[in-house]
N, C-alpha and C. Protein backbone atom coordinates (compact mmCIF):
# COMPACT_ATOMS: atom_id res chain seq x y z
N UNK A 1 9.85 12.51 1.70
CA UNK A 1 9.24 12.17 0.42
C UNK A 1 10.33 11.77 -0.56
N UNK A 2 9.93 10.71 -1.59
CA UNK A 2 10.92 10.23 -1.80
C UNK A 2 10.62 10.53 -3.80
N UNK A 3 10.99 10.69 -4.76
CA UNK A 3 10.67 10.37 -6.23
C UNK A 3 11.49 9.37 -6.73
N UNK A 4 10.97 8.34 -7.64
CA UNK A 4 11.50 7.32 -8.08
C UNK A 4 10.93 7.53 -9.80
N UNK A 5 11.95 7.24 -10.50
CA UNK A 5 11.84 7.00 -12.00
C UNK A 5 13.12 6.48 -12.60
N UNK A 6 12.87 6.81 -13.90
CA UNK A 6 13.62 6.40 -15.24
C UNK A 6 14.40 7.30 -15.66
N UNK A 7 14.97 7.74 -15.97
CA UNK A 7 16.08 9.03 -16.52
C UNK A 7 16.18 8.83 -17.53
N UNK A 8 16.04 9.86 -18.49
CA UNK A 8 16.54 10.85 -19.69
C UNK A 8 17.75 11.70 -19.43
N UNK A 9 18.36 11.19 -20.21
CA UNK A 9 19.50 11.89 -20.27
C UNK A 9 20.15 13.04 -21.59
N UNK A 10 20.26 14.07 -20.93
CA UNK A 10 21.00 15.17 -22.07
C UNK A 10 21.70 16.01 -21.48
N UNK A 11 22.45 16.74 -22.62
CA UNK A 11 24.19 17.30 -22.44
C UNK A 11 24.09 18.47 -21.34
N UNK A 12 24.75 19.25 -21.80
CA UNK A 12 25.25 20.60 -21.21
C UNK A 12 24.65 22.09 -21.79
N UNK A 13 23.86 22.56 -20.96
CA UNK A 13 23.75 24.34 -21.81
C UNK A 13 22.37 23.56 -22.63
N UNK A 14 21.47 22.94 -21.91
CA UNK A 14 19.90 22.54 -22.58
C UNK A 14 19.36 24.15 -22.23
N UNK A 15 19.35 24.59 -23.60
CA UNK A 15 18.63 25.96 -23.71
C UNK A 15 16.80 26.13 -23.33
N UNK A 16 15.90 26.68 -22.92
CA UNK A 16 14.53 26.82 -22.85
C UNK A 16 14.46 26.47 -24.49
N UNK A 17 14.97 27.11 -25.57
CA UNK A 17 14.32 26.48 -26.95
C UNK A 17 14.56 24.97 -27.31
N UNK A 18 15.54 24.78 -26.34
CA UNK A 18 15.35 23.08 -26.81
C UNK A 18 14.42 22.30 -25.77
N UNK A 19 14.16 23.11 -24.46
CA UNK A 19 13.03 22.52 -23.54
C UNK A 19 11.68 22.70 -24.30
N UNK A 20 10.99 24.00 -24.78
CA UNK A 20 10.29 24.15 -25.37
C UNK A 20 10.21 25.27 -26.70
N UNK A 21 10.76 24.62 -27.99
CA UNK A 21 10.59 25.72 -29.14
C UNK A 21 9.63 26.75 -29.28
N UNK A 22 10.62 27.89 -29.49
CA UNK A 22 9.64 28.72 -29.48
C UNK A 22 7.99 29.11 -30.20
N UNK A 23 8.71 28.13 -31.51
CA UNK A 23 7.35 27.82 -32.30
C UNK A 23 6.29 27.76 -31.49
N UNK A 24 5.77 27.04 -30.45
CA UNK A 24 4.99 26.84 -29.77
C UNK A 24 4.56 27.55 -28.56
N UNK A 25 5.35 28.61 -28.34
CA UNK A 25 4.77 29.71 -27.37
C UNK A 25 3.60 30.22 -27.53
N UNK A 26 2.71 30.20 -28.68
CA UNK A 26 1.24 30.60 -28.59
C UNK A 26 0.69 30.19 -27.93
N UNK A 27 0.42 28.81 -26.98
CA UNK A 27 -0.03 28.85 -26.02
C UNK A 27 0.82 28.76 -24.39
N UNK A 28 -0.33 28.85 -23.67
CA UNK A 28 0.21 28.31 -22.39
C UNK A 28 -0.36 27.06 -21.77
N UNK A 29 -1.33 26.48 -23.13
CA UNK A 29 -1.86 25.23 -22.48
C UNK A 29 -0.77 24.42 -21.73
N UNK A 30 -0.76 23.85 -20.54
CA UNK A 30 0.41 22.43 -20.13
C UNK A 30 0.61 21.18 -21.37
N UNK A 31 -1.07 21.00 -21.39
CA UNK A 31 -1.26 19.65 -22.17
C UNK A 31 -0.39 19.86 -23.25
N UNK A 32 -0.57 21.19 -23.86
CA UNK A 32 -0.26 21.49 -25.23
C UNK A 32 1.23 21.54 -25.66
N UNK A 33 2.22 22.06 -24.26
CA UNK A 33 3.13 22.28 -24.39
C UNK A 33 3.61 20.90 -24.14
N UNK A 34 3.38 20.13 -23.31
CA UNK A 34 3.74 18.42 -23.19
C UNK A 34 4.24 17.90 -23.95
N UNK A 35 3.14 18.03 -25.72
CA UNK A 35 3.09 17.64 -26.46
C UNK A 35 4.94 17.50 -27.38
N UNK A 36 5.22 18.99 -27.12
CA UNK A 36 6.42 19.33 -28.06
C UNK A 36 7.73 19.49 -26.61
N UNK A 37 7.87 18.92 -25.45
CA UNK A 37 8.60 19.15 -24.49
C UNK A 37 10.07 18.17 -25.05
N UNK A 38 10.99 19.14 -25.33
CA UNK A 38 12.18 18.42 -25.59
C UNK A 38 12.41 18.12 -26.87
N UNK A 39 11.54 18.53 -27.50
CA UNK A 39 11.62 17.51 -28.94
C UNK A 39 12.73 18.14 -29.92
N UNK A 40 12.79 19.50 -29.63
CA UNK A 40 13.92 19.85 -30.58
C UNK A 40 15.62 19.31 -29.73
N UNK A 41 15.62 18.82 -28.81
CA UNK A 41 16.86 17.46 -28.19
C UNK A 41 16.81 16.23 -28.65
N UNK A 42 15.58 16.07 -28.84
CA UNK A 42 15.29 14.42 -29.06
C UNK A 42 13.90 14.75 -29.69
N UNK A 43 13.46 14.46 -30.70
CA UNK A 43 12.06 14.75 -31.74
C UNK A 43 10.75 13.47 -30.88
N UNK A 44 11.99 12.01 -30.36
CA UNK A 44 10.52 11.15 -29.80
C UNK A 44 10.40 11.27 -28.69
N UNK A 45 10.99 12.39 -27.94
CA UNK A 45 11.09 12.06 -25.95
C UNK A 45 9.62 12.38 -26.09
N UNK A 46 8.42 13.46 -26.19
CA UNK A 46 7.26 13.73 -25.94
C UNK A 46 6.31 12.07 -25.75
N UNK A 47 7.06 10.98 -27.04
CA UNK A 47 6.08 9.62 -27.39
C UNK A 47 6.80 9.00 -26.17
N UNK A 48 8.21 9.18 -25.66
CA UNK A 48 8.78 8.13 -24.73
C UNK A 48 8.56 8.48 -23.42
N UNK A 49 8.20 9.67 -23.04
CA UNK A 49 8.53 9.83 -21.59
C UNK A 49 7.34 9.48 -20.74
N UNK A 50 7.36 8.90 -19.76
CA UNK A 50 6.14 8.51 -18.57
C UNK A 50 5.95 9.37 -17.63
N UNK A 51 4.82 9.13 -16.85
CA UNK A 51 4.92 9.64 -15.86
C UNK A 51 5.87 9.22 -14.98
N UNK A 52 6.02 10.23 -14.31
CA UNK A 52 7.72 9.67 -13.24
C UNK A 52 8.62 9.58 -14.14
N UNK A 53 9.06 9.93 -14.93
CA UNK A 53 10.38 9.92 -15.25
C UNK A 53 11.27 11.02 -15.18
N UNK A 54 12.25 10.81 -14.95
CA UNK A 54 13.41 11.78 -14.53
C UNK A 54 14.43 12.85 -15.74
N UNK A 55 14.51 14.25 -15.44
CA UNK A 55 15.48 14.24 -16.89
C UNK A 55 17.14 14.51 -15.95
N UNK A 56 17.62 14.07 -16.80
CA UNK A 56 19.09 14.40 -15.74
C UNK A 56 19.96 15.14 -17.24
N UNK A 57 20.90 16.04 -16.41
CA UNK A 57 21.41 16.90 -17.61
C UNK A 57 22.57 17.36 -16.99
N UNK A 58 24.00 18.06 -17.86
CA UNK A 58 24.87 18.54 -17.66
C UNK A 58 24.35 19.74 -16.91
N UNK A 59 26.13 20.85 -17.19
CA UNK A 59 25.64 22.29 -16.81
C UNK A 59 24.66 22.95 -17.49
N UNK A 60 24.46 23.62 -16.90
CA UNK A 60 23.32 25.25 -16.79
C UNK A 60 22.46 24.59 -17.86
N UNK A 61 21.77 23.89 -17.25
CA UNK A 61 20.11 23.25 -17.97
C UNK A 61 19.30 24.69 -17.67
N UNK A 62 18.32 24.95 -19.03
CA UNK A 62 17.26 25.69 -18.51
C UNK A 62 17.87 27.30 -19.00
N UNK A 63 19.23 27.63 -19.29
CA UNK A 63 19.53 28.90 -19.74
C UNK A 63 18.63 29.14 -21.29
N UNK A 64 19.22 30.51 -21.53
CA UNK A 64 18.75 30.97 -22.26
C UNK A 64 17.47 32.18 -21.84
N UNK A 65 16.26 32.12 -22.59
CA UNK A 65 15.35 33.01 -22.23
C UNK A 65 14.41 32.30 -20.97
N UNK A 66 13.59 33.32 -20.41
CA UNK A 66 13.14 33.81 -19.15
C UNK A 66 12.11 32.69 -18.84
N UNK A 67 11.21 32.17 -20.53
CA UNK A 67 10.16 31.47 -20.55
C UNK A 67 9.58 30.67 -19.26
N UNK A 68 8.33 30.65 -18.97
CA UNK A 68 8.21 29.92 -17.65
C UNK A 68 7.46 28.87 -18.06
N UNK A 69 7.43 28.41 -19.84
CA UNK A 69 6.65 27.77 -20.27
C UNK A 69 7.64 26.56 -20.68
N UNK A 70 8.98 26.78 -20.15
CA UNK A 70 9.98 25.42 -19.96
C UNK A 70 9.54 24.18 -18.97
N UNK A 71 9.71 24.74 -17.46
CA UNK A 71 9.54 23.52 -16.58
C UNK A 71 7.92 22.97 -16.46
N UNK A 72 7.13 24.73 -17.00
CA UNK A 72 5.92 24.20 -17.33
C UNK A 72 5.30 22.77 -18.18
N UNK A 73 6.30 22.63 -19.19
CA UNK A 73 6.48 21.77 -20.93
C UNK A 73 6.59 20.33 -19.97
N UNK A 74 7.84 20.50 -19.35
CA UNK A 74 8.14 19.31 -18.53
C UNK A 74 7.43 19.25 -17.15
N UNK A 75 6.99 19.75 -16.54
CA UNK A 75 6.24 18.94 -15.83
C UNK A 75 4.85 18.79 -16.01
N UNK A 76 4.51 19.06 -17.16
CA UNK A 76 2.76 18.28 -17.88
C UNK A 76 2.82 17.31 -18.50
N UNK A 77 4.46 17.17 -18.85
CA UNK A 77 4.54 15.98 -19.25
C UNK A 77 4.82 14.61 -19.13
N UNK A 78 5.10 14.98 -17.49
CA UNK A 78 4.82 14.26 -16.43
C UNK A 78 5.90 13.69 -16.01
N UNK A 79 7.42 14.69 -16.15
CA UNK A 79 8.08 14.02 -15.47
C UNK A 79 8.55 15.24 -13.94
N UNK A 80 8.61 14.02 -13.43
CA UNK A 80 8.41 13.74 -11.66
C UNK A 80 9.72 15.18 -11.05
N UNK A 81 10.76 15.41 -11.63
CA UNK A 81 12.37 15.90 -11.42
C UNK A 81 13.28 16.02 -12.15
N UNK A 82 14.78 17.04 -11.91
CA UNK A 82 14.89 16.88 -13.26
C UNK A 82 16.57 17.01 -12.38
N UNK A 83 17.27 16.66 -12.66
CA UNK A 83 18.72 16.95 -11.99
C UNK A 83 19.71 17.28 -12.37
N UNK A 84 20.84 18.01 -12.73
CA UNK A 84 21.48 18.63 -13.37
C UNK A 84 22.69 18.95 -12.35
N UNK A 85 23.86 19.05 -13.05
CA UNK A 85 24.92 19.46 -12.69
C UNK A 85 25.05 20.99 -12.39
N UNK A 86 24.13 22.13 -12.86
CA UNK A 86 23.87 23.17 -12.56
C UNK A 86 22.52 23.60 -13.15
N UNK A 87 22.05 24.59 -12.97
CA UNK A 87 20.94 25.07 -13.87
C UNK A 87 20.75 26.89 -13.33
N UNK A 88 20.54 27.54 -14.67
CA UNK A 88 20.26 28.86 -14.94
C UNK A 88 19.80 29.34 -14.06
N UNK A 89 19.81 30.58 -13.66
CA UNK A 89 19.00 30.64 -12.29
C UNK A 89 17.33 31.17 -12.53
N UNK A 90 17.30 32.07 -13.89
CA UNK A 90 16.18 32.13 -14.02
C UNK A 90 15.30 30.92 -14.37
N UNK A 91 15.67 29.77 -14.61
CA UNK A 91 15.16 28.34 -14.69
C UNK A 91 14.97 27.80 -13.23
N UNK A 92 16.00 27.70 -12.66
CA UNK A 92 15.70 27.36 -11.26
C UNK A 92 14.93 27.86 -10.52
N UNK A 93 14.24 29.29 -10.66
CA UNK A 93 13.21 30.00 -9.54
C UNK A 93 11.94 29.62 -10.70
N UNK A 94 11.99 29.80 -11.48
CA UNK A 94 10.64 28.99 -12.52
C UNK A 94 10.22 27.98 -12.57
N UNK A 95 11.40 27.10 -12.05
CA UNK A 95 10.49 25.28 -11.43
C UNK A 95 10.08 25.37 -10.11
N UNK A 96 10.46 26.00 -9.43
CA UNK A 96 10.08 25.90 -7.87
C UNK A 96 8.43 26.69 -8.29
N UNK A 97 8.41 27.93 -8.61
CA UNK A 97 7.44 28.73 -8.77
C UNK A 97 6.08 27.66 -9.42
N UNK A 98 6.48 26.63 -10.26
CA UNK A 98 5.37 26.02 -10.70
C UNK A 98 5.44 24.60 -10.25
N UNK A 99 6.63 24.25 -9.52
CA UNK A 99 6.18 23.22 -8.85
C UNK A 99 7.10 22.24 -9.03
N UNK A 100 8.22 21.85 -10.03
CA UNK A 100 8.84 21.12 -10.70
C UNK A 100 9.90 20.88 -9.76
N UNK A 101 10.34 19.65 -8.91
CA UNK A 101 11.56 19.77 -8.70
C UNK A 101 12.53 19.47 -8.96
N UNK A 102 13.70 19.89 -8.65
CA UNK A 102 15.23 20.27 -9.62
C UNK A 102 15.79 19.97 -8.36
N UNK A 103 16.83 19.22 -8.72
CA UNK A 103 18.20 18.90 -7.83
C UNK A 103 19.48 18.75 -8.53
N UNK A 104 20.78 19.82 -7.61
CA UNK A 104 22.15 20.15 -8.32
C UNK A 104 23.28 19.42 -7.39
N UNK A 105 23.74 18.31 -8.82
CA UNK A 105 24.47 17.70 -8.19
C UNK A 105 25.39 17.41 -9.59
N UNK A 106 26.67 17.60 -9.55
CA UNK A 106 27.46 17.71 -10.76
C UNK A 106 27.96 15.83 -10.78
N UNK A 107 28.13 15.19 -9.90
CA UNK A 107 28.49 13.84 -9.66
C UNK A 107 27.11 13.34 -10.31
N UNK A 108 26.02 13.47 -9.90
CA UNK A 108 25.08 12.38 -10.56
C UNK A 108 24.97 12.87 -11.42
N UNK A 109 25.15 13.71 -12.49
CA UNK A 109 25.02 14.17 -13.84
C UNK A 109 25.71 13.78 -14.75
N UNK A 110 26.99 13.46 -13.89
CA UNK A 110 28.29 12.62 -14.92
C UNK A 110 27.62 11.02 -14.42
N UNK A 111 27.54 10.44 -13.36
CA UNK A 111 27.55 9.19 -13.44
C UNK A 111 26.02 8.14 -13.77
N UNK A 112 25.14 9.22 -14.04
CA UNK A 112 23.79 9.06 -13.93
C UNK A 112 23.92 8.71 -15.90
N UNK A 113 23.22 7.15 -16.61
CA UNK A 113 23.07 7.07 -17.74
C UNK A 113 21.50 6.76 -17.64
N UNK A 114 21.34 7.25 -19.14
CA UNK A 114 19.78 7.30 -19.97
C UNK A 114 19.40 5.71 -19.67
N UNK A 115 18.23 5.16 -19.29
CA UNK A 115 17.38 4.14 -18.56
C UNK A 115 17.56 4.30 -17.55
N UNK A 116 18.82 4.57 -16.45
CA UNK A 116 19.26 4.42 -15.15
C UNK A 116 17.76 4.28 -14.26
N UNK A 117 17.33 3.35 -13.25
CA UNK A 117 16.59 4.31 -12.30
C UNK A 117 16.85 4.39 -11.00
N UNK A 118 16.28 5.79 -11.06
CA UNK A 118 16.57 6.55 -9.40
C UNK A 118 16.03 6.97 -8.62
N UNK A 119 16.68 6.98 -7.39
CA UNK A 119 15.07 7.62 -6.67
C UNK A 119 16.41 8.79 -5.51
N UNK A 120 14.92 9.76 -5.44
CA UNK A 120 15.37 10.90 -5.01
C UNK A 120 14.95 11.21 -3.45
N UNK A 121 15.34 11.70 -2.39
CA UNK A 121 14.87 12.16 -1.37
C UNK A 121 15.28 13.53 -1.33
N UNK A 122 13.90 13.91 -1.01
CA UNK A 122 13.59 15.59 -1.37
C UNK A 122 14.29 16.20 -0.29
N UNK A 123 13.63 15.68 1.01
CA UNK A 123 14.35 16.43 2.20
C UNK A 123 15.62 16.20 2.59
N UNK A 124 16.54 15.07 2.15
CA UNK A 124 17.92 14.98 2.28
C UNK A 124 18.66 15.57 0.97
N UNK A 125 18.24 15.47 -0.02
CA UNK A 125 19.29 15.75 -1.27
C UNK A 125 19.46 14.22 -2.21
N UNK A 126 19.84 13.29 -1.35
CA UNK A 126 20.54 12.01 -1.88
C UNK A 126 19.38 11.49 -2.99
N UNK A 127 20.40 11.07 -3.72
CA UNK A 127 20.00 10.69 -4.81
C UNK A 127 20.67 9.18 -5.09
N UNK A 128 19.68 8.35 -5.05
CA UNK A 128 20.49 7.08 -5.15
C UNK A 128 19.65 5.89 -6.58
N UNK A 129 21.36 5.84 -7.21
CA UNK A 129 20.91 4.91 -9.02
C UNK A 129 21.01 3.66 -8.28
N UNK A 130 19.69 2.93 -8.46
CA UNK A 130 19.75 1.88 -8.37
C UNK A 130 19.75 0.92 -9.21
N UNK A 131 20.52 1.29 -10.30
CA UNK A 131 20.57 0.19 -11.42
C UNK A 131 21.65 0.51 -11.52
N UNK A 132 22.85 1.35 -10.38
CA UNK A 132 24.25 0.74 -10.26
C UNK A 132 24.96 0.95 -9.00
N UNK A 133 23.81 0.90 -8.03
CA UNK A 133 23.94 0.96 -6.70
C UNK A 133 25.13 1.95 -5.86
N UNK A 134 25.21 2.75 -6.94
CA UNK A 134 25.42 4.11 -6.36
C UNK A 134 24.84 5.40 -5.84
N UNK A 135 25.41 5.92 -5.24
CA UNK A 135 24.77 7.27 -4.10
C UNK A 135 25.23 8.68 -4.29
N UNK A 136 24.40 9.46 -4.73
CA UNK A 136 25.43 10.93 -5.06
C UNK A 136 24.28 12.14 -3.71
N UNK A 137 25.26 12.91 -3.77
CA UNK A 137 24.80 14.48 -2.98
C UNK A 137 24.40 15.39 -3.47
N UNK A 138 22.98 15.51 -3.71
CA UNK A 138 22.25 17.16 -4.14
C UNK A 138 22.57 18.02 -2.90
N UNK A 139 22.40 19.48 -3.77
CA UNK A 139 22.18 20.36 -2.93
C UNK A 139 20.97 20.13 -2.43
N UNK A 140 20.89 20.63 -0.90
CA UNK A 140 19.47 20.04 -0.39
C UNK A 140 18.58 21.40 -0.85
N UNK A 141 17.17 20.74 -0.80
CA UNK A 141 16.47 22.10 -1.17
C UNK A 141 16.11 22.55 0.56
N UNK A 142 15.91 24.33 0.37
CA UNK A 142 15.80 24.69 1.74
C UNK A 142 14.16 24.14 2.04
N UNK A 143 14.03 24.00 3.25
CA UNK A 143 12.37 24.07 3.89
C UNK A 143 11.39 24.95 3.04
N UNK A 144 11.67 26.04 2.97
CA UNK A 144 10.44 26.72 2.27
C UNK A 144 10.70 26.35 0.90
N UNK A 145 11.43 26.35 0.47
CA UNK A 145 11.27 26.11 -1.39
C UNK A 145 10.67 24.34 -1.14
N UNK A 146 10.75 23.57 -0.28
CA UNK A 146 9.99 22.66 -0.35
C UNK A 146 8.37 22.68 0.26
N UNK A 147 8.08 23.76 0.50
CA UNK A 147 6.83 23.76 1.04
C UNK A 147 6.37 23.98 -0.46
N UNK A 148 6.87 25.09 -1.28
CA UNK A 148 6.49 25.42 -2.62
C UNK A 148 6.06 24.39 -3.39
N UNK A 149 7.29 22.86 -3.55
CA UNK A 149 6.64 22.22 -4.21
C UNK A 149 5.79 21.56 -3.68
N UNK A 150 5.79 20.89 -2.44
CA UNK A 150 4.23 20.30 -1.83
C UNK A 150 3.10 21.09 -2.18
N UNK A 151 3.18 22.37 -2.46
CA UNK A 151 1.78 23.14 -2.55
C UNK A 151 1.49 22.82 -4.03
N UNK A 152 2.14 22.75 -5.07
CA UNK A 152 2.39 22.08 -6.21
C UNK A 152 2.65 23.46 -6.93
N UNK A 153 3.92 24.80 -6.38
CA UNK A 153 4.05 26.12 -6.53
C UNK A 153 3.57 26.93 -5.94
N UNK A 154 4.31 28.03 -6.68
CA UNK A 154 4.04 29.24 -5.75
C UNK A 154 2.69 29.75 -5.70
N UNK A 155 2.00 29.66 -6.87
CA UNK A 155 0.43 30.10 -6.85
C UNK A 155 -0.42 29.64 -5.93
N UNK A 156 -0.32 28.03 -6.03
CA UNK A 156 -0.83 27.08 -4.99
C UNK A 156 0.04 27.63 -3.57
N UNK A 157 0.54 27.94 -3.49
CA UNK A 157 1.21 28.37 -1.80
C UNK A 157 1.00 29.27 -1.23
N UNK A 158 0.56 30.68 -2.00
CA UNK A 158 0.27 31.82 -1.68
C UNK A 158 -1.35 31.56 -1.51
N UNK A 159 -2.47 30.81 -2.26
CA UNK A 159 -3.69 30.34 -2.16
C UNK A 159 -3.53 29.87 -0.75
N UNK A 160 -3.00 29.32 -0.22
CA UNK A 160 -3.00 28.28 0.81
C UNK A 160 -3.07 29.18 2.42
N UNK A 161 -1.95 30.42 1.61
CA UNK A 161 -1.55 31.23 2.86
C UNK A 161 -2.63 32.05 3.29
N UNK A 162 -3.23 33.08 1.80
CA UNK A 162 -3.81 34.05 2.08
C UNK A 162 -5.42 33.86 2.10
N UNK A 163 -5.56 32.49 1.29
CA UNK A 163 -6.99 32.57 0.99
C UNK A 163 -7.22 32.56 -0.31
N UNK A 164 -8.52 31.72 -0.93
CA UNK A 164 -8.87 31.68 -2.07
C UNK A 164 -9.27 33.26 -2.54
N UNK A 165 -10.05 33.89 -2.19
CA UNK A 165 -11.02 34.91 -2.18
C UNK A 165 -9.69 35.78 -2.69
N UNK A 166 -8.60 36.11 -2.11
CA UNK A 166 -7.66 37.16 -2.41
C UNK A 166 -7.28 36.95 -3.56
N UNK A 167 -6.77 35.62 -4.43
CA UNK A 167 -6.21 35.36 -5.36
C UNK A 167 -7.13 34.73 -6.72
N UNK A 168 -7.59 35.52 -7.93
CA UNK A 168 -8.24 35.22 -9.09
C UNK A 168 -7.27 34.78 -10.19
């Protein structure tokens, strides 16, 4: 499986309050959180971003607090992956858990610029900009954390395993 988009690009140490301000933790709507995803980084990414589009970011994207209403923010708002030179770890088990995928690769984070587009292969790692026909190396994701996101998360995966009836 392959993801293809547009990239957004931002720095190093993207905190959960700049993924999603806390102001807006009263809900857990997706739609709702969509709305305000990123905006304290950039105030118009919520009006600019498409579906399929990519965010690519320095180190430890996603630190800060525990919130699971970060990769939630970003992926209702419909972007496809997000790639980073590192990311938090409590961020990293919170996109898999809801579905979002994340790939760590410190080379495409430096050489990867804002419009770039790229496309990703899930089951190899590679990540290749084709708007400068270069090729970088993610960490690959293992087999099961990719079953997670095909199920579209962990909720959806454990449904799948045990049965509707077990899980309300």
């Amino acid at each position: 499986m392959t993801i293809r988009g547009r990239v957004w690009k931002f720095g190093a140490d993207v905190d959960t309050d700049a993924i999603i301000p806390a102001r807006y933790l009263n809900t857990s709507d997706p739609a709702e959180l969509a709305k305000h995803c990123m905006e304290d980084a950039d105030p118009t990414f919520p009006a600019k971003v498409r579906p399929g589009d990519i965010i690519v970011a320095g180190k430890n994207f996603g630190c800060g607090s525990s919130r699971e209403h970060a990769p939630i923010a970003i992926k209702a708002a419909g972007v496809a992956a997000v790639v980073a030179a590192s990311f938090a770890r409590i961020f990293y088990r919170n996109a898999f858990n809801i579905g979002l995928p994340i790939f760590e690769s410190p080379e495409a984070a430096e050489r990867i610029e804002e419009g770039d587009e790229i496309e990703i292969d899930l089951n190899s790692g590679v990540i290749r900009n084709l708007t400068r026909n270069e090729e970088y190396q993610a960490t690959a994701i293992p087999p099961f954390m990719q079953e997670l996101l095909a199920a579209g998360g962990l909720i959806n995966y454990v449904r799948k395993k045990v049965g509707k009836e077990c899980i309300r």
